[in-house]
C-alpha atoms as a PDB file:
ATOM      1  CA  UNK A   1      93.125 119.312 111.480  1.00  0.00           C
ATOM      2  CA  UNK A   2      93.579 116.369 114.023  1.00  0.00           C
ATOM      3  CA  UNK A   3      95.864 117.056 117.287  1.00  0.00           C
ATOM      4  CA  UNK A   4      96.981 113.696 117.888  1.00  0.00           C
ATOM      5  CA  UNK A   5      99.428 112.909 121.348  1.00  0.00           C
ATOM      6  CA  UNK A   6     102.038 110.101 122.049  1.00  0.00           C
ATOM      7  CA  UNK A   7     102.514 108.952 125.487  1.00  0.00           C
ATOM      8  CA  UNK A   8     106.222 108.080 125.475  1.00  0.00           C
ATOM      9  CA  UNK A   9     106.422 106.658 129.260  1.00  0.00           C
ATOM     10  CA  UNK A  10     108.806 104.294 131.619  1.00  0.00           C
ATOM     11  CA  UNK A  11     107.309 101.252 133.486  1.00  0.00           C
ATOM     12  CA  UNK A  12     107.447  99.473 136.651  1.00  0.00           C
ATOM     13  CA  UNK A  13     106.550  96.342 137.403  1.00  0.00           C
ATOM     14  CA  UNK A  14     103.015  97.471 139.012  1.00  0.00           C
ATOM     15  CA  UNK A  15     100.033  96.549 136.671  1.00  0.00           C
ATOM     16  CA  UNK A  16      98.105  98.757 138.333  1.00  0.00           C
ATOM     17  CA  UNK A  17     100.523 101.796 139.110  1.00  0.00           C
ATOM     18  CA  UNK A  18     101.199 101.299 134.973  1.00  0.00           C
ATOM     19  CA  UNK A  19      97.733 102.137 134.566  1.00  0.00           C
ATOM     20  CA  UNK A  20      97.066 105.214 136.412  1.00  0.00           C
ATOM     21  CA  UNK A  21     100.000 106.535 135.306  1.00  0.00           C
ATOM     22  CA  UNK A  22      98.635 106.249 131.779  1.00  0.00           C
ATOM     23  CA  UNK A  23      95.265 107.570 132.961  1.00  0.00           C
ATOM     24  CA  UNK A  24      97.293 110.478 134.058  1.00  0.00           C
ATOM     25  CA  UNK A  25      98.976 110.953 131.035  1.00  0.00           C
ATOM     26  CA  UNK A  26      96.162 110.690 128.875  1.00  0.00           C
ATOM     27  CA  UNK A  27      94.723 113.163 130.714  1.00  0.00           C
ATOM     28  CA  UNK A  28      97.689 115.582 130.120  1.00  0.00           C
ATOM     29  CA  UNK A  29      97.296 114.753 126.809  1.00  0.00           C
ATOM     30  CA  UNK A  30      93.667 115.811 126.673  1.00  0.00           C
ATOM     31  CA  UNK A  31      94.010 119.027 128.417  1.00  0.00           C
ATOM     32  CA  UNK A  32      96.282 119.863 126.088  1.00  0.00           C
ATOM     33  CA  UNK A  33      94.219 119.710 123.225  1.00  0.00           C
ATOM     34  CA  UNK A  34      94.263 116.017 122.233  1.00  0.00           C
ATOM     35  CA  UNK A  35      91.870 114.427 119.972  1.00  0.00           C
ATOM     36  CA  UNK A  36      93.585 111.363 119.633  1.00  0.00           C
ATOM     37  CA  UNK A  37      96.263 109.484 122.230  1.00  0.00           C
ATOM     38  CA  UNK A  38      98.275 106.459 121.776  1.00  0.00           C
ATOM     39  CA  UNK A  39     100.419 104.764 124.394  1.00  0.00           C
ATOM     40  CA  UNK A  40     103.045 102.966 123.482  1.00  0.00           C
ATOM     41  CA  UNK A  41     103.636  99.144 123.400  1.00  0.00           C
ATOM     42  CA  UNK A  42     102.873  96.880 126.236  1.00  0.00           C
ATOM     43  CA  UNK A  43     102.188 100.193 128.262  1.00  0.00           C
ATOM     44  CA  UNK A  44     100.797  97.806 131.812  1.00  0.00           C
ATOM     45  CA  UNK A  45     104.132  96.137 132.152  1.00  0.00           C
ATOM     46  CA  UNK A  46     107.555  95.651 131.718  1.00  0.00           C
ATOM     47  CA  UNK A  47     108.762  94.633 128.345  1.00  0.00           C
ATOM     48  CA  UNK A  48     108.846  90.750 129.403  1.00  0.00           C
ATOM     49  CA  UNK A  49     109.790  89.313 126.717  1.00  0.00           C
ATOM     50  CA  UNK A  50     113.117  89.831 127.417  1.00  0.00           C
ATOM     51  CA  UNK A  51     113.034  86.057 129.003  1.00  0.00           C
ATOM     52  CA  UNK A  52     111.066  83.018 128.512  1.00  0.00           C
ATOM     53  CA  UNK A  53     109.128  82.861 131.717  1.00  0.00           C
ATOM     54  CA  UNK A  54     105.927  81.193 132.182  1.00  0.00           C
ATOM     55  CA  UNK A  55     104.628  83.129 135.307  1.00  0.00           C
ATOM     56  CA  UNK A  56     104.442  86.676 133.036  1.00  0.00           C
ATOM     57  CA  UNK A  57     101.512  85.135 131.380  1.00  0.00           C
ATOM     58  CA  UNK A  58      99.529  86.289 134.285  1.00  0.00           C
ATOM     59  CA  UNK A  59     100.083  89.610 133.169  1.00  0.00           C
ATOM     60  CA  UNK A  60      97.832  89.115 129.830  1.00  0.00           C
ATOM     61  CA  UNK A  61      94.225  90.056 130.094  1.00  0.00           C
ATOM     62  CA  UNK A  62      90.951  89.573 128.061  1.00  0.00           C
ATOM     63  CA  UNK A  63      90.314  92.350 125.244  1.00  0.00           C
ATOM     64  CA  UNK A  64      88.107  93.957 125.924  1.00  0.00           C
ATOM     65  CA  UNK A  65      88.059  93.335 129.532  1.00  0.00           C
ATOM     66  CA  UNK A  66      88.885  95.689 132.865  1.00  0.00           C
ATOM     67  CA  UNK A  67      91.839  97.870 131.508  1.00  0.00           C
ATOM     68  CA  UNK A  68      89.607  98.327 128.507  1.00  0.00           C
ATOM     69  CA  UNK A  69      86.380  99.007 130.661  1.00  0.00           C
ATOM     70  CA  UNK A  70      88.394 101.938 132.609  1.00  0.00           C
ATOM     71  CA  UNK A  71      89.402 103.388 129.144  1.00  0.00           C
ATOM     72  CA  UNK A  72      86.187 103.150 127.780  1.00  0.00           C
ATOM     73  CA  UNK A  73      84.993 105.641 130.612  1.00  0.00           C
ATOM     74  CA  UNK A  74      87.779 107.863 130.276  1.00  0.00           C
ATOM     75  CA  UNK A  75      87.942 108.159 126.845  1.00  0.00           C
ATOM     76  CA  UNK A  76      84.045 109.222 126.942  1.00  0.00           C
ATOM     77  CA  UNK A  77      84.376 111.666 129.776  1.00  0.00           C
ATOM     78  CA  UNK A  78      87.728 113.398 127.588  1.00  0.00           C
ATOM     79  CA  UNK A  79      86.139 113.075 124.575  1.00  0.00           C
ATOM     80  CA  UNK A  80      89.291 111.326 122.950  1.00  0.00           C
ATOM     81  CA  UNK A  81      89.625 108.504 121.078  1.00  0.00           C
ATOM     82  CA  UNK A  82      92.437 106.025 122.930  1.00  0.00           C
ATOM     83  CA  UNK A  83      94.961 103.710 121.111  1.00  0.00           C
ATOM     84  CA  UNK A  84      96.203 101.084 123.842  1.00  0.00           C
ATOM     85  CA  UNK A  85      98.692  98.512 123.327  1.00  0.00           C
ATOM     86  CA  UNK A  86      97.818  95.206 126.227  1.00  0.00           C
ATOM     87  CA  UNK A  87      98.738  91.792 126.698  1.00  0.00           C
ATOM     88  CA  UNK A  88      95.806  89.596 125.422  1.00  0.00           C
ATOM     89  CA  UNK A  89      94.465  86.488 126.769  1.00  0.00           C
ATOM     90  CA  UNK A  90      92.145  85.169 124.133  1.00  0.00           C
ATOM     91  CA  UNK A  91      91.581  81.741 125.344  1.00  0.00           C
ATOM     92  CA  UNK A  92      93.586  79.479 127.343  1.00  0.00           C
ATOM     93  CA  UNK A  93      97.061  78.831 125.980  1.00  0.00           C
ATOM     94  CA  UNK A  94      96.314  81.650 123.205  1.00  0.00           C
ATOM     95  CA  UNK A  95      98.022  85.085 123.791  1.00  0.00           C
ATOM     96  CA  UNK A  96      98.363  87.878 121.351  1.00  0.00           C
ATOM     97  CA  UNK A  97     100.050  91.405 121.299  1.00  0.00           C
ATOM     98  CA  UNK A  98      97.005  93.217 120.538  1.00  0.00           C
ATOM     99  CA  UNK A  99      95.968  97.070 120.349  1.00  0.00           C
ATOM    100  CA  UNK A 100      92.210  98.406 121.271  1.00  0.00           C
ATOM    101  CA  UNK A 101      90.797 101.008 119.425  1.00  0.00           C
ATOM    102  CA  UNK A 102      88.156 102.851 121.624  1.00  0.00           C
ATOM    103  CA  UNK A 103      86.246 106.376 119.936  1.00  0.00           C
ATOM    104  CA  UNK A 104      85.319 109.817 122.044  1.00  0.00           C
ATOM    105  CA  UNK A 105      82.038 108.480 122.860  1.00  0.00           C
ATOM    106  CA  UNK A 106      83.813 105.343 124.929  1.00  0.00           C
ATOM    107  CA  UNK A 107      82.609 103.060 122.323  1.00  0.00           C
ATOM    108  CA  UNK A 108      85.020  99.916 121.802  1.00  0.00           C
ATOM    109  CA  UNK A 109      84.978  99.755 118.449  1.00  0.00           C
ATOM    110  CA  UNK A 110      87.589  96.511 118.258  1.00  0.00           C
ATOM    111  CA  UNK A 111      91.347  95.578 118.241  1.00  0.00           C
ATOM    112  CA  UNK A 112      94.380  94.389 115.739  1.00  0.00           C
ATOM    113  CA  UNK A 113      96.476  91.753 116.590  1.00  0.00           C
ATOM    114  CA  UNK A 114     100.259  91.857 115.857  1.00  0.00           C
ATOM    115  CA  UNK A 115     101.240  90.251 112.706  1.00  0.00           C
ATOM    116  CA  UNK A 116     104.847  90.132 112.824  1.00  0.00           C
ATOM    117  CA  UNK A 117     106.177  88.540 115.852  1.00  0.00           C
ATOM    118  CA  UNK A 118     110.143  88.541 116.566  1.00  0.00           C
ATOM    119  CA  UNK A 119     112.490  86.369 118.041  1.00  0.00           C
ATOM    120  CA  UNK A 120     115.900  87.833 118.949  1.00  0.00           C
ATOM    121  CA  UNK A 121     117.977  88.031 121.875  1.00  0.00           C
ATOM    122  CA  UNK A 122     115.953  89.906 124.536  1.00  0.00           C
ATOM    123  CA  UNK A 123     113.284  90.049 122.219  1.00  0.00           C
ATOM    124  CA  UNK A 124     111.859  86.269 122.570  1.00  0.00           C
ATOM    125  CA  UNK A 125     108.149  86.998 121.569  1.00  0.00           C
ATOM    126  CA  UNK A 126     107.388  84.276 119.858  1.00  0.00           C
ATOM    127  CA  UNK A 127     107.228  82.462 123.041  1.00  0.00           C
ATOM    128  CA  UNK A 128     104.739  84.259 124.032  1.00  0.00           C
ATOM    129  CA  UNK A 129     102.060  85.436 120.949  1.00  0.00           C
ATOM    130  CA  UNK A 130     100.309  84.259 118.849  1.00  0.00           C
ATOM    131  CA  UNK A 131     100.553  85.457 115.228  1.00  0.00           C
ATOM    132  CA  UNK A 132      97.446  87.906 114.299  1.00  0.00           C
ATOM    133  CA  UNK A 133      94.619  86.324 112.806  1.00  0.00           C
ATOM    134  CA  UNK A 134      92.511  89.357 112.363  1.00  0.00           C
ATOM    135  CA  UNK A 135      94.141  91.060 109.197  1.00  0.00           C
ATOM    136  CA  UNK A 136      95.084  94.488 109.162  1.00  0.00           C
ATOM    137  CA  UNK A 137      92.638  96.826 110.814  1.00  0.00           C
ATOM    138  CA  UNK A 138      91.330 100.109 110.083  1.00  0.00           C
ATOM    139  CA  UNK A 139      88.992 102.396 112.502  1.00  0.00           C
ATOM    140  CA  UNK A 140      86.885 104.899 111.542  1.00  0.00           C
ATOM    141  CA  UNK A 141      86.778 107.277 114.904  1.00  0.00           C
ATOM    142  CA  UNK A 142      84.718 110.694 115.734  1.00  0.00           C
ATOM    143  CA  UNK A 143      88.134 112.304 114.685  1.00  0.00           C
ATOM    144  CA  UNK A 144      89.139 110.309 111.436  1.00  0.00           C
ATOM    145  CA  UNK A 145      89.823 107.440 110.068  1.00  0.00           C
ATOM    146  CA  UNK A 146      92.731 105.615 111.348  1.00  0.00           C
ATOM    147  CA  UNK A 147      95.129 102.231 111.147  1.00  0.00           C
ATOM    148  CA  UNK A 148      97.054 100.495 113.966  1.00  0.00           C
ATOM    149  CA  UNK A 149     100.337  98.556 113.713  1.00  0.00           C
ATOM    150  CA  UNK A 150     102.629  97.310 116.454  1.00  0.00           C
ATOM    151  CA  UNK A 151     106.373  97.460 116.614  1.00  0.00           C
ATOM    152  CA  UNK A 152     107.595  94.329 114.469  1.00  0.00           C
ATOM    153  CA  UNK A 153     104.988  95.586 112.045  1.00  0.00           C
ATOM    154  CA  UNK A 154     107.153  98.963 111.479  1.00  0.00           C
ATOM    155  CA  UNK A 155     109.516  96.924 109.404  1.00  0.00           C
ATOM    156  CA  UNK A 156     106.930  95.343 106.922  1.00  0.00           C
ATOM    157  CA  UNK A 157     106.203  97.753 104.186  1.00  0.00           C
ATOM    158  CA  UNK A 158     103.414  94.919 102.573  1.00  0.00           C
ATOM    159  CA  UNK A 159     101.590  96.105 106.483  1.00  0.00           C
ATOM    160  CA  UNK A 160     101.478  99.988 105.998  1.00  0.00           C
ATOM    161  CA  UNK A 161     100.596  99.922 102.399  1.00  0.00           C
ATOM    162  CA  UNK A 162      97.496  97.284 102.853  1.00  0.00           C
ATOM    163  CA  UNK A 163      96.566  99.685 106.099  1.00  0.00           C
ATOM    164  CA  UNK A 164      96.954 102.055 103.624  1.00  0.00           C
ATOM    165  CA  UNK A 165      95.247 100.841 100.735  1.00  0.00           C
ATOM    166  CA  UNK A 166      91.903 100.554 103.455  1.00  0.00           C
ATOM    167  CA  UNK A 167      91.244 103.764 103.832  1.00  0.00           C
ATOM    168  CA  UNK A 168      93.708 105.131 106.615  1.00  0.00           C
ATOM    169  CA  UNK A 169      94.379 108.522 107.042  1.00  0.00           C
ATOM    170  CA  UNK A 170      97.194 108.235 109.949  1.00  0.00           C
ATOM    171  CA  UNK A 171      99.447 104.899 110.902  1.00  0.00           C
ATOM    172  CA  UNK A 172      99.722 104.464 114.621  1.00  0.00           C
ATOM    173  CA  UNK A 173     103.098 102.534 116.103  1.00  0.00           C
ATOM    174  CA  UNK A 174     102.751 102.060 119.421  1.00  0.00           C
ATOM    175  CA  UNK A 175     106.673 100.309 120.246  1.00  0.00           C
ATOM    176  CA  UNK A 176     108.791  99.119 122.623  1.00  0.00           C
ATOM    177  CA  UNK A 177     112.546  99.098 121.005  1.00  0.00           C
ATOM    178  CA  UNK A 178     115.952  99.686 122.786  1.00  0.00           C
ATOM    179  CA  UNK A 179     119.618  98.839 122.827  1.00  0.00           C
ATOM    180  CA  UNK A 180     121.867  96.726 125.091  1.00  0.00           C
ATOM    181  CA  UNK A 181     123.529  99.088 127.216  1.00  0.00           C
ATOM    182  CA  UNK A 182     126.715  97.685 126.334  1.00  0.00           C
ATOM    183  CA  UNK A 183     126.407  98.441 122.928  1.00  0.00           C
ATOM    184  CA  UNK A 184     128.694 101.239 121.502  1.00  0.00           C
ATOM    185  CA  UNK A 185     127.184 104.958 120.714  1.00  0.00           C
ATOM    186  CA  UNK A 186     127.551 104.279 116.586  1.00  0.00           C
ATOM    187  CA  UNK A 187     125.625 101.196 116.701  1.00  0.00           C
ATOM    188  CA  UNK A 188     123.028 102.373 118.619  1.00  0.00           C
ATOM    189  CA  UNK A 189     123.055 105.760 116.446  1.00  0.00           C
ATOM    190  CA  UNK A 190     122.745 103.474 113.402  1.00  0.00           C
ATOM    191  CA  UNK A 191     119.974 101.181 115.057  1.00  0.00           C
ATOM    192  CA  UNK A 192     117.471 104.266 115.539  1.00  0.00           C
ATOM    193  CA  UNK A 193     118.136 105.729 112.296  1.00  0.00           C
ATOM    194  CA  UNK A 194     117.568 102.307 110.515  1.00  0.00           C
ATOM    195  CA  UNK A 195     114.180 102.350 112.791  1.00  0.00           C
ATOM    196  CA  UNK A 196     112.973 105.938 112.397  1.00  0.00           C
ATOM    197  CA  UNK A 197     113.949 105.673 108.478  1.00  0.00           C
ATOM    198  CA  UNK A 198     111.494 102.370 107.499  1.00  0.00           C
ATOM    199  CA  UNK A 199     108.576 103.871 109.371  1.00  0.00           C
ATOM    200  CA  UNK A 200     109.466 107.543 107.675  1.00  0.00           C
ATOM    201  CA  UNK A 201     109.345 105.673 104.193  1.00  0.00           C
ATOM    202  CA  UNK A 202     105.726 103.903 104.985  1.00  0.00           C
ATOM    203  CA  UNK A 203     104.681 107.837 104.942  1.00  0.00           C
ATOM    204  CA  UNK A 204     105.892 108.511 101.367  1.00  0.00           C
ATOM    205  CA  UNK A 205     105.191 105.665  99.879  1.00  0.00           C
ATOM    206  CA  UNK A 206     101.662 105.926 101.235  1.00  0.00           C
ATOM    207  CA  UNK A 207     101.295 109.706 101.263  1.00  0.00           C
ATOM    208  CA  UNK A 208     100.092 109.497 105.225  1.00  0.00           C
ATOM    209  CA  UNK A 209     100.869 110.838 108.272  1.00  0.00           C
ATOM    210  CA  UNK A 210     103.084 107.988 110.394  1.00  0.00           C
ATOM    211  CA  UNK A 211     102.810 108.343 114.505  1.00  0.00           C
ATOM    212  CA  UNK A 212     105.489 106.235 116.236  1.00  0.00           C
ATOM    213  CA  UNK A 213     105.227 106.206 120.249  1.00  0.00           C
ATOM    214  CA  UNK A 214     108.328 104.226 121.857  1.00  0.00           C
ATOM    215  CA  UNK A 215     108.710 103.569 125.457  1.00  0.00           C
ATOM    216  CA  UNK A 216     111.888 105.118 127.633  1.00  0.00           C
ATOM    217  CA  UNK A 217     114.102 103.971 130.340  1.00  0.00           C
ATOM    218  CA  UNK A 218     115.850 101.693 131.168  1.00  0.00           C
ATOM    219  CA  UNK A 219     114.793  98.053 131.907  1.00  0.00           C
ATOM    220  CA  UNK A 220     116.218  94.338 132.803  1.00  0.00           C
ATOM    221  CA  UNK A 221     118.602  95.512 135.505  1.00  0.00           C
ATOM    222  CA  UNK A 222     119.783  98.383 133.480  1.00  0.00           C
ATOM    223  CA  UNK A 223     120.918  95.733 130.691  1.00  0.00           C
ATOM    224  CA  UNK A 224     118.119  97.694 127.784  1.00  0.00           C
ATOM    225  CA  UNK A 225     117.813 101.033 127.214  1.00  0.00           C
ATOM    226  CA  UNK A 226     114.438 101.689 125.534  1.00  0.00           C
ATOM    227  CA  UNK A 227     115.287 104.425 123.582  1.00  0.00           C
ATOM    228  CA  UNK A 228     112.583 106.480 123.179  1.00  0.00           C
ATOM    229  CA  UNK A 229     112.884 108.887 120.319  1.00  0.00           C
ATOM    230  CA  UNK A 230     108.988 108.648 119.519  1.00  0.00           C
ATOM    231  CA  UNK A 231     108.179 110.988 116.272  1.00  0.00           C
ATOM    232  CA  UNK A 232     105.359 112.516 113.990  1.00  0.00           C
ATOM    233  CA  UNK A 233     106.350 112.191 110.121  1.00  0.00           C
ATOM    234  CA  UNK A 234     104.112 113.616 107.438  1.00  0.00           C
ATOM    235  CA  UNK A 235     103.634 112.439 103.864  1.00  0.00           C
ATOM    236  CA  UNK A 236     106.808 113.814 102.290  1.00  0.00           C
ATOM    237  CA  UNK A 237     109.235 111.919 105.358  1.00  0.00           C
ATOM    238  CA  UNK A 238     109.523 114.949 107.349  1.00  0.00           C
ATOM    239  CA  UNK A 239     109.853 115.065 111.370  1.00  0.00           C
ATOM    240  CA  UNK A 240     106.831 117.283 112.445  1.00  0.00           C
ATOM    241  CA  UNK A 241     108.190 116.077 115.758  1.00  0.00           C
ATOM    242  CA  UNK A 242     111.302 114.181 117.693  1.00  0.00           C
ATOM    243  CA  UNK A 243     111.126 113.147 121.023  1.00  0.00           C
ATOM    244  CA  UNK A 244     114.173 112.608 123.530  1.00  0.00           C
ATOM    245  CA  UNK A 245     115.775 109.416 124.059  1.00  0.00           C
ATOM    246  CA  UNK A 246     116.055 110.012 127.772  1.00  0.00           C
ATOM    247  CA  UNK A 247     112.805 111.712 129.099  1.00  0.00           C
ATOM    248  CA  UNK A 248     108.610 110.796 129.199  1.00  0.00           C
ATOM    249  CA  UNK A 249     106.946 112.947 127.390  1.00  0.00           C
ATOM    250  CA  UNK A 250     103.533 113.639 126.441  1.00  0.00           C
ATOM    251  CA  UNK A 251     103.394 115.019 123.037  1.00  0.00           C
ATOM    252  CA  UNK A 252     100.485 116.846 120.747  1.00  0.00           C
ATOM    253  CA  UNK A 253     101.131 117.758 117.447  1.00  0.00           C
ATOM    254  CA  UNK A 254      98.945 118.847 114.668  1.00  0.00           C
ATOM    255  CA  UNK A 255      97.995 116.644 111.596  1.00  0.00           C
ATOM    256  CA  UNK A 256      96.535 118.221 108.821  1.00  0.00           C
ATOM    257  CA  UNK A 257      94.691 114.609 107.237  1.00  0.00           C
ATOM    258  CA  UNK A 258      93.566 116.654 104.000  1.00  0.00           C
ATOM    259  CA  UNK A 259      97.269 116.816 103.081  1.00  0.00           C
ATOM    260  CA  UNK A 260      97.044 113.192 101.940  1.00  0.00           C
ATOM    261  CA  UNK A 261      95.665 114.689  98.846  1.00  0.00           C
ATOM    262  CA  UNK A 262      97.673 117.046  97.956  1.00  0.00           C
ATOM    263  CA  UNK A 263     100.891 114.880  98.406  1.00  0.00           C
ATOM    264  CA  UNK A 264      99.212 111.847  96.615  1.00  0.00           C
ATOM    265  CA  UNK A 265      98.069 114.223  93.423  1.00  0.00           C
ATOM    266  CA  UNK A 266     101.991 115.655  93.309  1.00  0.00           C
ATOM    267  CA  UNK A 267     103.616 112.325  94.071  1.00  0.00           C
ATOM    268  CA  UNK A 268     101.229 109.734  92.998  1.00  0.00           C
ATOM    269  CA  UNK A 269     102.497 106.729  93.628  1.00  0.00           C
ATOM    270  CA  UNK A 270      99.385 105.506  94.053  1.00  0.00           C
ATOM    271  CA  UNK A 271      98.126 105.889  90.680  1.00  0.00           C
ATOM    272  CA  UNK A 272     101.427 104.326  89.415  1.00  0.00           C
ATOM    273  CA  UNK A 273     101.145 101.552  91.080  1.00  0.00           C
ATOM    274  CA  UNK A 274     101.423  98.258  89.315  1.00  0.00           C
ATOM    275  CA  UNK A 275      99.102  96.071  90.936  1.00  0.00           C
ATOM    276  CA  UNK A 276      99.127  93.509  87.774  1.00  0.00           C
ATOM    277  CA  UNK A 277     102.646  92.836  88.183  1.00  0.00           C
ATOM    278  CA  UNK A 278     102.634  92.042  92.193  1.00  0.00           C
ATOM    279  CA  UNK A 279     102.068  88.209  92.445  1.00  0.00           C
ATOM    280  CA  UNK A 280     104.919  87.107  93.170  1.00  0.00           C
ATOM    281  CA  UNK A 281     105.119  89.124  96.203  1.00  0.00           C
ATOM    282  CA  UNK A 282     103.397  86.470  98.213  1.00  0.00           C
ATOM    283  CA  UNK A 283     106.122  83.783  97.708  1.00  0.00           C
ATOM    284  CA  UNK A 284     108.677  83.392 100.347  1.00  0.00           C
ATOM    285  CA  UNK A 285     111.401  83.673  98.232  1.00  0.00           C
ATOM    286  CA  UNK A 286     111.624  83.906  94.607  1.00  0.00           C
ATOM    287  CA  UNK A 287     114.085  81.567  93.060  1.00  0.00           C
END
């Protein structure tokens, strides 16, 4: 049994203040029983992608590097392992959307870099990553064994079942998602169904446990509503937990990993699984 926490939190546009709110919040987190704690996308910032503006490359930082240093130390003095979505400098003219994966002990044990990269209105990130070059990424932490994927990714059911196929027990989301705040209530009802629905399906088909953790509030002048909603599904696509659309919260919930097992053996998908027939699925298009 694995208590795992989501930090679903608003921003500002204070680096620093960013961070020691999250420090804060992982420590809520950890006194209430946390093992593992993931914040959610981009947690330093504001989601700035929402323009194409050179100066908010000056927000990206080397991984690892100072933020990762400071979580390093408190993941070792909470004994937690700490999933942390930052805005990586890799070299100069190179940026990437990357997660750090660091264990209880404070060890860094590495990052993933964001495969799928969007470009939509208020959205523009392919001005400013990179496509990941690292593959998909699996950790094995004091606590289990564990894969990351970032927003985008949620959508790409070839990226949960190769995280899956490596070995990991849970899929981590940290987002950062909203709607226009002109948008009518059924569209945005439909858009976080649509959302919560893909990442709910990655659990069945894989037989995991799927942790999404969303930021909230609004942003861009009141213009985006991030819409929070963060959630824990397990194997069979149920909601072990729902978070609000309007608040921060700091959530724990219990994740029973040896369930994989017992779902995989009753639905086995896995076993059914035709891998001899799958080459086309790396064609763009198949005419």
């Amino acid at each position: 049994m694995i208590k795992v926490a989501g930090i679903q939190m608003s921003c500002t546009a204070d680096k620093q203040a960013n961070l020691e709110k999250m420090t804060g919040k992982i420590r809520e987190a950890a006194a209430k029983g946390a093992q593992v704690i993931c914040s959610q996308e981009l947690f330093t910032s504001l989601y700035f992608c929402d323009e194409e503006n050179y100066d908010n490359f000056k927000l990206a930082e080397a991984i690892p590097g100072e933020t990762t240093d400071a979580l390093c130390v408190l993941a070792k003095e909470l004994n937690v392992v700490i999933i942390a979505s930052l805005f990586e400098k890799r070299a100069q003219g190179i940026y990437h959307n990357t997660t750090a994966v660091i264990d209880a002990d404070g060890t860094y044990l590495g990052k993933y870099r964001k495969m799928h990269i969007p470009d939509d209105p208020a959205y523009y990130e392919k001005f400013y990553f990179t496509p990941g070059d690292l593959g998909y990424k699996v950790w094995k932490t004091k606590y289990g064994t564990f894969g990351v994927l970032i927003c985008w990714d949620q959508w790409y059911p070839e990226a949960a079942r190769i995280t899956s196929l490596m070995g990991a027990e849970i899929l981590f989301y940290p987002t950062a998602i909203g709607w226009a705040t002109d948008q009518d209530g059924a569209t945005n009802d439909e858009q976080y169904n649509a959302w919560q629905t893909i990442q709910r399906s990655h659990a069945v088909a894989n037989g995991v446990h799927v942790v999404s953790v969303n930021r909230v509030g609004l942003e861009q002048d009141g213009r985006m509503k991030f819409w929070g909603g963060s959630f824990v599904s397990n194997p069979f696509g149920n909601l072990i937990y729902k978070a609000s659309h309007e608040d921060e919260e700091v959530f724990v919930v219990d994740i029973d990993t040896k369930k994989t097992d017992q779902y995989r053996t009753h639905w086995p998908f896995m076993r059914d699984r035709r891998i001899d027939s799958y080459e086309q699925i790396t064609k763009r298009f198949i005419d």
